[in-house]
N, C-alpha and C. Protein backbone atom coordinates (compact mmCIF):
# COMPACT_ATOMS: atom_id res chain seq x y z
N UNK A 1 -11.66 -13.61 14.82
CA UNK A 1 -10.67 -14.25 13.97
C UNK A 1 -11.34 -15.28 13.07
N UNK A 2 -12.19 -15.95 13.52
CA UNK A 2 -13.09 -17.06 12.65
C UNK A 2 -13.80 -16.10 11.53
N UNK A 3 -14.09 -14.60 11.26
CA UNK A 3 -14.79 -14.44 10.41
C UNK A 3 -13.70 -13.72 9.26
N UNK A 4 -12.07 -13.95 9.21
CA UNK A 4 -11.49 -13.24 8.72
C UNK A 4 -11.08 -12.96 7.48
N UNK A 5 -11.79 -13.84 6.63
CA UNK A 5 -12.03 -14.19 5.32
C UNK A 5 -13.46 -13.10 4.61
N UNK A 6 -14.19 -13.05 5.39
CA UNK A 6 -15.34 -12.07 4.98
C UNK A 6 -14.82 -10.27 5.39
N UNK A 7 -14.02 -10.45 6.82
CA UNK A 7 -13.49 -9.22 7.48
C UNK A 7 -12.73 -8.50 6.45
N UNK A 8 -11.95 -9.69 5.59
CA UNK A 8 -10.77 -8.95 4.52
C UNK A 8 -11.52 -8.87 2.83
N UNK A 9 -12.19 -9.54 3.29
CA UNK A 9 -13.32 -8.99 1.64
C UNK A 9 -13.92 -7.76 2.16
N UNK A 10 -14.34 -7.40 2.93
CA UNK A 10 -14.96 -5.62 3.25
C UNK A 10 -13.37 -4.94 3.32
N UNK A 11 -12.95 -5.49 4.07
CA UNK A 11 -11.66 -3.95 3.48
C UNK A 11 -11.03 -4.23 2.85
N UNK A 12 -10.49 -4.97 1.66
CA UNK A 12 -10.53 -4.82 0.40
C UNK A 12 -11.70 -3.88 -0.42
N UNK A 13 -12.93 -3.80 0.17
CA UNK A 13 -13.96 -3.60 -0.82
C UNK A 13 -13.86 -1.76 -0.40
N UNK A 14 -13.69 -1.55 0.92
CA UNK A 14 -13.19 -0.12 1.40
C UNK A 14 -12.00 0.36 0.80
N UNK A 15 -11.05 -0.17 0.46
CA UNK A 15 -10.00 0.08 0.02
C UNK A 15 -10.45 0.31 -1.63
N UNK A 16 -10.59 -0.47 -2.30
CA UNK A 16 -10.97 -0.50 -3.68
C UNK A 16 -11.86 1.23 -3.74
N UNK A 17 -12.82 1.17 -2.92
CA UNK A 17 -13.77 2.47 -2.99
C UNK A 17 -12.61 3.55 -2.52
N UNK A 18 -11.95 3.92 -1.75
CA UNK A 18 -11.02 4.81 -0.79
C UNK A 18 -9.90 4.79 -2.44
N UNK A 19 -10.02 3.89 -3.22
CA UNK A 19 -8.63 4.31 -4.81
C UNK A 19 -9.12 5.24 -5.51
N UNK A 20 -10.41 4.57 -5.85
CA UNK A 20 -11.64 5.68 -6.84
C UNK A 20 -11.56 6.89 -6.78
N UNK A 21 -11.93 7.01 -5.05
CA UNK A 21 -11.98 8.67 -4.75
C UNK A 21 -10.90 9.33 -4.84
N UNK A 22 -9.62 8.61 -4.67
CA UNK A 22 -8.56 9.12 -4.59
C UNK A 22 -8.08 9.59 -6.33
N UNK A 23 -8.71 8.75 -7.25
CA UNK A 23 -8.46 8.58 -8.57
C UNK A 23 -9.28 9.80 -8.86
N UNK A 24 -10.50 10.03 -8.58
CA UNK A 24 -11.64 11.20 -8.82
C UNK A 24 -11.12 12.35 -8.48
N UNK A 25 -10.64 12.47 -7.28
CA UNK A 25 -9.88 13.59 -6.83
C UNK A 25 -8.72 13.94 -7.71
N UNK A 26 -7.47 13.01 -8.27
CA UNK A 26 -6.43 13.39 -8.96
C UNK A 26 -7.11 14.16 -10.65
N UNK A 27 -8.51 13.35 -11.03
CA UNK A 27 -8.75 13.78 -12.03
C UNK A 27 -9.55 15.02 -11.74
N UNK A 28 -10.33 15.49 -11.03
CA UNK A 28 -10.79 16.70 -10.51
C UNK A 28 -10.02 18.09 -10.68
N UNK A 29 -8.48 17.32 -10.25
CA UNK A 29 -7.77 18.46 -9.85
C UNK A 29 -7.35 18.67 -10.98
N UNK A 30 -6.91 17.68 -11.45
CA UNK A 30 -6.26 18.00 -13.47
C UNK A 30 -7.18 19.00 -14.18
N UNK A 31 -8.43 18.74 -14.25
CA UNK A 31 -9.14 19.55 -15.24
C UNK A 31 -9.21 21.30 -14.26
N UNK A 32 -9.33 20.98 -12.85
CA UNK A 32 -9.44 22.17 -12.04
C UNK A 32 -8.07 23.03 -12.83
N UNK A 33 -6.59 22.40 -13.20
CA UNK A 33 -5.72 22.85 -13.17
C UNK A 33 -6.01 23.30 -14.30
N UNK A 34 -6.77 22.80 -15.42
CA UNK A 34 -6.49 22.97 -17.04
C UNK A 34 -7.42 23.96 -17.21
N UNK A 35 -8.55 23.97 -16.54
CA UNK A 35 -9.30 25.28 -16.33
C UNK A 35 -9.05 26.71 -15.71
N UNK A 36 -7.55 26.44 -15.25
CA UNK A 36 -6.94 27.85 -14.71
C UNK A 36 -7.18 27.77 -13.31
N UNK A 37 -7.73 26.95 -12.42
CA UNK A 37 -8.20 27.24 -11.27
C UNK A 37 -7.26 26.57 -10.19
N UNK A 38 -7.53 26.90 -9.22
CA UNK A 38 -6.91 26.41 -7.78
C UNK A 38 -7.45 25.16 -7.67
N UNK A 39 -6.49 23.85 -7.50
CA UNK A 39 -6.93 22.27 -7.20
C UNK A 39 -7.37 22.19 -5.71
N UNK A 40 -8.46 21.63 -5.80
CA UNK A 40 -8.93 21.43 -4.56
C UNK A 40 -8.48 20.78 -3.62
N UNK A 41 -7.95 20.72 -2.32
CA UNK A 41 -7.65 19.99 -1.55
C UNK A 41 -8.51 18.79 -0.42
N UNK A 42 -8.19 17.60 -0.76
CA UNK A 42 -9.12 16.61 0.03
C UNK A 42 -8.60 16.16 1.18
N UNK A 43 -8.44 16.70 2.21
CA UNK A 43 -7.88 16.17 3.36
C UNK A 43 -8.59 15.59 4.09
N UNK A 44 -10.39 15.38 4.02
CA UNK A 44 -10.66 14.06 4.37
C UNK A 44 -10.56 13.14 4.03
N UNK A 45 -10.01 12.76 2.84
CA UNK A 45 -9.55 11.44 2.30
C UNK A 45 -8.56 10.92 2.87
N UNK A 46 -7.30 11.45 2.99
CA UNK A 46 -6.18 11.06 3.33
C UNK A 46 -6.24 10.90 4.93
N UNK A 47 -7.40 11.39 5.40
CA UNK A 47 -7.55 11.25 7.09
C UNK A 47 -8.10 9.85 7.17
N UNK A 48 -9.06 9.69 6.31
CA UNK A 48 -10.20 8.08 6.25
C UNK A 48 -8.82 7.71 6.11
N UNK A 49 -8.17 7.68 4.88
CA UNK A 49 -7.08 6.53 5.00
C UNK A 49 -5.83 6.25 6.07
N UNK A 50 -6.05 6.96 6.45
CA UNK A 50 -5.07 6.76 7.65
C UNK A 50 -5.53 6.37 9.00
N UNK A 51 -6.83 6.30 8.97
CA UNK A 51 -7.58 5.91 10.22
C UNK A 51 -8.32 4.82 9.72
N UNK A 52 -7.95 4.38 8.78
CA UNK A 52 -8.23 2.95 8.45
C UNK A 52 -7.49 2.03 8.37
N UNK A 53 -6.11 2.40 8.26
CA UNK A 53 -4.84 0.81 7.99
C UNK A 53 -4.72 0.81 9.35
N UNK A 54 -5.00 1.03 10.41
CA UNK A 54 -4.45 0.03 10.64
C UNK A 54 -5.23 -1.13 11.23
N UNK A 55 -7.02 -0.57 10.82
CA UNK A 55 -7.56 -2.03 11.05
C UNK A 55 -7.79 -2.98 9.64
N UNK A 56 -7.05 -2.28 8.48
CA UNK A 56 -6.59 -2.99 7.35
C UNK A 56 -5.88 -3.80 7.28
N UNK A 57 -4.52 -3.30 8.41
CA UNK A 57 -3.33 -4.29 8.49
C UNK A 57 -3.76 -5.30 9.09
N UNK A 58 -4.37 -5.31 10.24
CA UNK A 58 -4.95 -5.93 11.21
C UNK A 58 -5.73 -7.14 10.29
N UNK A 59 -6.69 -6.28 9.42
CA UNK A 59 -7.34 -7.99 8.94
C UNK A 59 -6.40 -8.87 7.96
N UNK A 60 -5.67 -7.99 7.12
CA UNK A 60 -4.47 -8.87 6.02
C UNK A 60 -3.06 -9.28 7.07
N UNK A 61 -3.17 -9.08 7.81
CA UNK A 61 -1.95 -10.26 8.57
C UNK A 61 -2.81 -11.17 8.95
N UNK A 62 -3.83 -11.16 9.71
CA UNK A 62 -5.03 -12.17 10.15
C UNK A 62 -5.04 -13.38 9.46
N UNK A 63 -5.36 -12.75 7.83
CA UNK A 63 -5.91 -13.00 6.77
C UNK A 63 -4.51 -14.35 6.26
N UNK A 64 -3.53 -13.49 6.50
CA UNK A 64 -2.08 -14.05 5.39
C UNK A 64 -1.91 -15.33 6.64
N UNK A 65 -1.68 -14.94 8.14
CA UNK A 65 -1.55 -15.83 8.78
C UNK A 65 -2.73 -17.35 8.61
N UNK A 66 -3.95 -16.96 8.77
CA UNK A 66 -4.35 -17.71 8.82
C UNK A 66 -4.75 -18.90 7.73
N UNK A 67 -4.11 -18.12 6.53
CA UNK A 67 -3.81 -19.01 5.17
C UNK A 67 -2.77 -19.77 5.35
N UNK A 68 -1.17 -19.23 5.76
CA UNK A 68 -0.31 -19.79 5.49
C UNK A 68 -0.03 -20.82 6.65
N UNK A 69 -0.64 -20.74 7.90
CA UNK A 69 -0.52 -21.75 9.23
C UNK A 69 -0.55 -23.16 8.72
N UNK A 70 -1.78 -23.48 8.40
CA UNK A 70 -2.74 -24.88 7.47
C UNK A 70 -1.15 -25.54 6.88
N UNK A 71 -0.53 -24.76 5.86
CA UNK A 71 0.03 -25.22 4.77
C UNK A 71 1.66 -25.61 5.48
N UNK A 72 1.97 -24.51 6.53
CA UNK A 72 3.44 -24.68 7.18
C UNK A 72 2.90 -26.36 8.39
N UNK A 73 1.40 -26.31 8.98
CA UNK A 73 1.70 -27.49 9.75
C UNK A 73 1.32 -28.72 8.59
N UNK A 74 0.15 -28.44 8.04
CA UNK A 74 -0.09 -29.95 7.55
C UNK A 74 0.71 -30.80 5.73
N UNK A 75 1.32 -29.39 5.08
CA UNK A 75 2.34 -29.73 3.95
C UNK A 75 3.54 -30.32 3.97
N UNK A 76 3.97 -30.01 2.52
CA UNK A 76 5.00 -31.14 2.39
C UNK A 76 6.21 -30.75 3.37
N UNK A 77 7.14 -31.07 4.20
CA UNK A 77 7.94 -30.44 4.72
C UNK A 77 9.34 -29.87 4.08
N UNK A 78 9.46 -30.66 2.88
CA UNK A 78 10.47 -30.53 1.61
C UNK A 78 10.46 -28.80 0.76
N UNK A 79 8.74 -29.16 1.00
CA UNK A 79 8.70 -27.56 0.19
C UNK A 79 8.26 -26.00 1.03
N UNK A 80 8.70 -26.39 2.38
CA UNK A 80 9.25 -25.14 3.55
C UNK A 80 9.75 -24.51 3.25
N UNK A 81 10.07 -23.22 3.31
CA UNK A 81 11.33 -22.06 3.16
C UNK A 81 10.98 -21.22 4.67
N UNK A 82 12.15 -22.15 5.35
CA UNK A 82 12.72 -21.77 6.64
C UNK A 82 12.85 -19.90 6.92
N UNK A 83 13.76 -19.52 5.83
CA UNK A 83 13.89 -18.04 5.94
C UNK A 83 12.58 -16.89 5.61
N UNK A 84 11.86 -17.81 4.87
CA UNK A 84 10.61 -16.92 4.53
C UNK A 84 9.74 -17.20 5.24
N UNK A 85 9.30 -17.96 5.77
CA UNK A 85 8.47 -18.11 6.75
C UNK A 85 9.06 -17.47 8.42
N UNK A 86 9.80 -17.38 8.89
CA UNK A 86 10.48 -16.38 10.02
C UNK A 86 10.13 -15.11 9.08
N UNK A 87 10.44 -14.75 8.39
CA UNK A 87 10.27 -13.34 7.63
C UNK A 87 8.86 -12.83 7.81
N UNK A 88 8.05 -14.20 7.38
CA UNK A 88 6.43 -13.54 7.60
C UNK A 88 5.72 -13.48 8.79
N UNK A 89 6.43 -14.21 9.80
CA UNK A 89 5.63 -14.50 11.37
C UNK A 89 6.54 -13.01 12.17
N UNK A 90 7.62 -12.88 11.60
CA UNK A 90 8.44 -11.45 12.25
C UNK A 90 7.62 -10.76 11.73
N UNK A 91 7.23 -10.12 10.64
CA UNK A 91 6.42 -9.19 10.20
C UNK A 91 5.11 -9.14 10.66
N UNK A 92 4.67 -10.29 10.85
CA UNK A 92 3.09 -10.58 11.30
C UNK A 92 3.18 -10.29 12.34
N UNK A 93 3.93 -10.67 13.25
CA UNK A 93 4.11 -10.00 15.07
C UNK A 93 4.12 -8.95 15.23
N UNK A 94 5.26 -8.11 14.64
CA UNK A 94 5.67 -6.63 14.48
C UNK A 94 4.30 -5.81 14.02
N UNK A 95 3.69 -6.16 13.19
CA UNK A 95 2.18 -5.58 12.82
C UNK A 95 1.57 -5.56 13.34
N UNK A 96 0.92 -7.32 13.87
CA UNK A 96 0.07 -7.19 15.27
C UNK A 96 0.61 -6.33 16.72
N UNK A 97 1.23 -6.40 16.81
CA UNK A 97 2.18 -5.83 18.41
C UNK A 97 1.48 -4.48 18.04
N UNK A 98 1.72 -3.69 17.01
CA UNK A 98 1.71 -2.22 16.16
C UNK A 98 0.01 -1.95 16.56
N UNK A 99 -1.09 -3.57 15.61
CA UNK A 99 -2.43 -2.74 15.72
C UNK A 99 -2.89 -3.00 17.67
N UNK A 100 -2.31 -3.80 18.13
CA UNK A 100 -2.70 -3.96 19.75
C UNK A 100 -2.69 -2.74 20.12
N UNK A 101 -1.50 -1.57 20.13
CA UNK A 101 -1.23 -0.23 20.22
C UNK A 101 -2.11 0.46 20.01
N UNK A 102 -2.69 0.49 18.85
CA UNK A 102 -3.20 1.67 17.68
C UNK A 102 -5.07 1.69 18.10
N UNK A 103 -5.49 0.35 18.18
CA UNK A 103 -6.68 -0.44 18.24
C UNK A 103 -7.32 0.02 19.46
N UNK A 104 -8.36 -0.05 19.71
CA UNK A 104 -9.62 -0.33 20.91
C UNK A 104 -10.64 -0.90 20.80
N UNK A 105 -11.22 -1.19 21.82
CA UNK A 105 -12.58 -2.26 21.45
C UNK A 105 -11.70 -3.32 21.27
N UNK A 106 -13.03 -3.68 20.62
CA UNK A 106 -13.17 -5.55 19.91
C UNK A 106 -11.96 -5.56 19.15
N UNK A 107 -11.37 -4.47 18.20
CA UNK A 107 -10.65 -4.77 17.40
C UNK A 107 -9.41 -5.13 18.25
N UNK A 108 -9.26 -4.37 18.62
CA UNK A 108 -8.07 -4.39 20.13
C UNK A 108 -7.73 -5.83 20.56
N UNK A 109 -9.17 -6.77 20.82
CA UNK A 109 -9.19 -8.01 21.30
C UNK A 109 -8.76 -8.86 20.56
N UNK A 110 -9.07 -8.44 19.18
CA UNK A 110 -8.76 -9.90 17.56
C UNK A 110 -6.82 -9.70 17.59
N UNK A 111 -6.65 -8.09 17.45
CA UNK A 111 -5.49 -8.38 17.50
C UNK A 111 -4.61 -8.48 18.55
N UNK A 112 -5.44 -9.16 19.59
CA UNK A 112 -4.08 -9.34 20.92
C UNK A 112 -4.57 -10.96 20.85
N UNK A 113 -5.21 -11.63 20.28
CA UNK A 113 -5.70 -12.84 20.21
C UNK A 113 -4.73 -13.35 19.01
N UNK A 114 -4.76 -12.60 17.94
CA UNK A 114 -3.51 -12.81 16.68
C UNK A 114 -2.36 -12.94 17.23
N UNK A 115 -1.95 -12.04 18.09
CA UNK A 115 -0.57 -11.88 18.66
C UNK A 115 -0.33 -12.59 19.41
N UNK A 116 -1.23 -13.83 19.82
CA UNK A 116 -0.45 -14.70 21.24
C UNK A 116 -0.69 -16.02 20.11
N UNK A 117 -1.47 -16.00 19.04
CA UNK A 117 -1.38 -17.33 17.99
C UNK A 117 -0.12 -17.10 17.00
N UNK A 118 0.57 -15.90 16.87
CA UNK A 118 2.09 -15.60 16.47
C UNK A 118 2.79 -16.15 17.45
N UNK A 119 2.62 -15.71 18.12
CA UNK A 119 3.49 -15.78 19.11
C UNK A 119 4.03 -17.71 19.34
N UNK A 120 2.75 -17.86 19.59
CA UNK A 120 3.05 -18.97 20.45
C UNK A 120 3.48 -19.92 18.93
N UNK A 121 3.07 -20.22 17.64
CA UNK A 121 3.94 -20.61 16.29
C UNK A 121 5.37 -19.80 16.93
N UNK A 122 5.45 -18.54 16.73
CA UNK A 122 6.99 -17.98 16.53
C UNK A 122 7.92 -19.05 17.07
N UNK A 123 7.67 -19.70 18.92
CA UNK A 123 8.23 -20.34 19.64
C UNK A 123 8.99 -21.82 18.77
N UNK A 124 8.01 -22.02 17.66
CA UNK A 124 8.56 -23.38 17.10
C UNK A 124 9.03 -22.87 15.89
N UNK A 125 9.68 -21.58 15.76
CA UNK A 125 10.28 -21.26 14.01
C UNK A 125 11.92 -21.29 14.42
């Protein structure tokens, strides 16, 4: 959890690469189509991407939590929004709870470590 600022700059940077291909592929298939031919199908792409969110989600709730904590304990208390903040720690739970499931290993560990620092905030929302 301490490195989750660098964790969410690599998958951002996976993600950014995982659009490209996806962009390469849509244009592949266009000219495949304009050339008369059968569009190729990439079903390892759409497998990488799906066997990647959810240690994507995993680092951008990390990521969102551990931005917005700082600002809900040590800010102004005037400029709180009670309903949006329950909105984002429900969502942040519900996600983490989701990658604890999905996860093994180490990753497994960050997000059952996320989920008891939700948790235990949730108690005071």
């Amino acid at each position: 959890i301490d490195q989750v600022e660098d964790r969410l700059a690599y998958v951002q940077d996976i993600e950014a690469r995982m659009d490209t291909m996806r962009e390469q592929a849509e244009l592949y298939n266009t000219r495949e189509e304009l050339f008369g031919q059968k569009p190729t199908d990439y079903p390892q792409l759409a497998s990488i991407q799906k066997s990647f969110e959810p240690y994507a989600n995993l680092w951008k709730n990390c990521a969102e939590f551990t931005r917005s904590l700082p600002q809900w304990m040590d800010g102004s208390f005037a400029t709180l929004d009670a309903d949006q903040i329950t909105a984002d720690v429900d969502k942040w739970f519900r996600g983490t709870s989701k990658s604890v499931k999905q996860l093994l290993g180490e990753p497994q560990v960050v997000a059952q470590k996320l989920k008891e620092k939700i948790g235990k905030f949730q108690e005071h929302v």
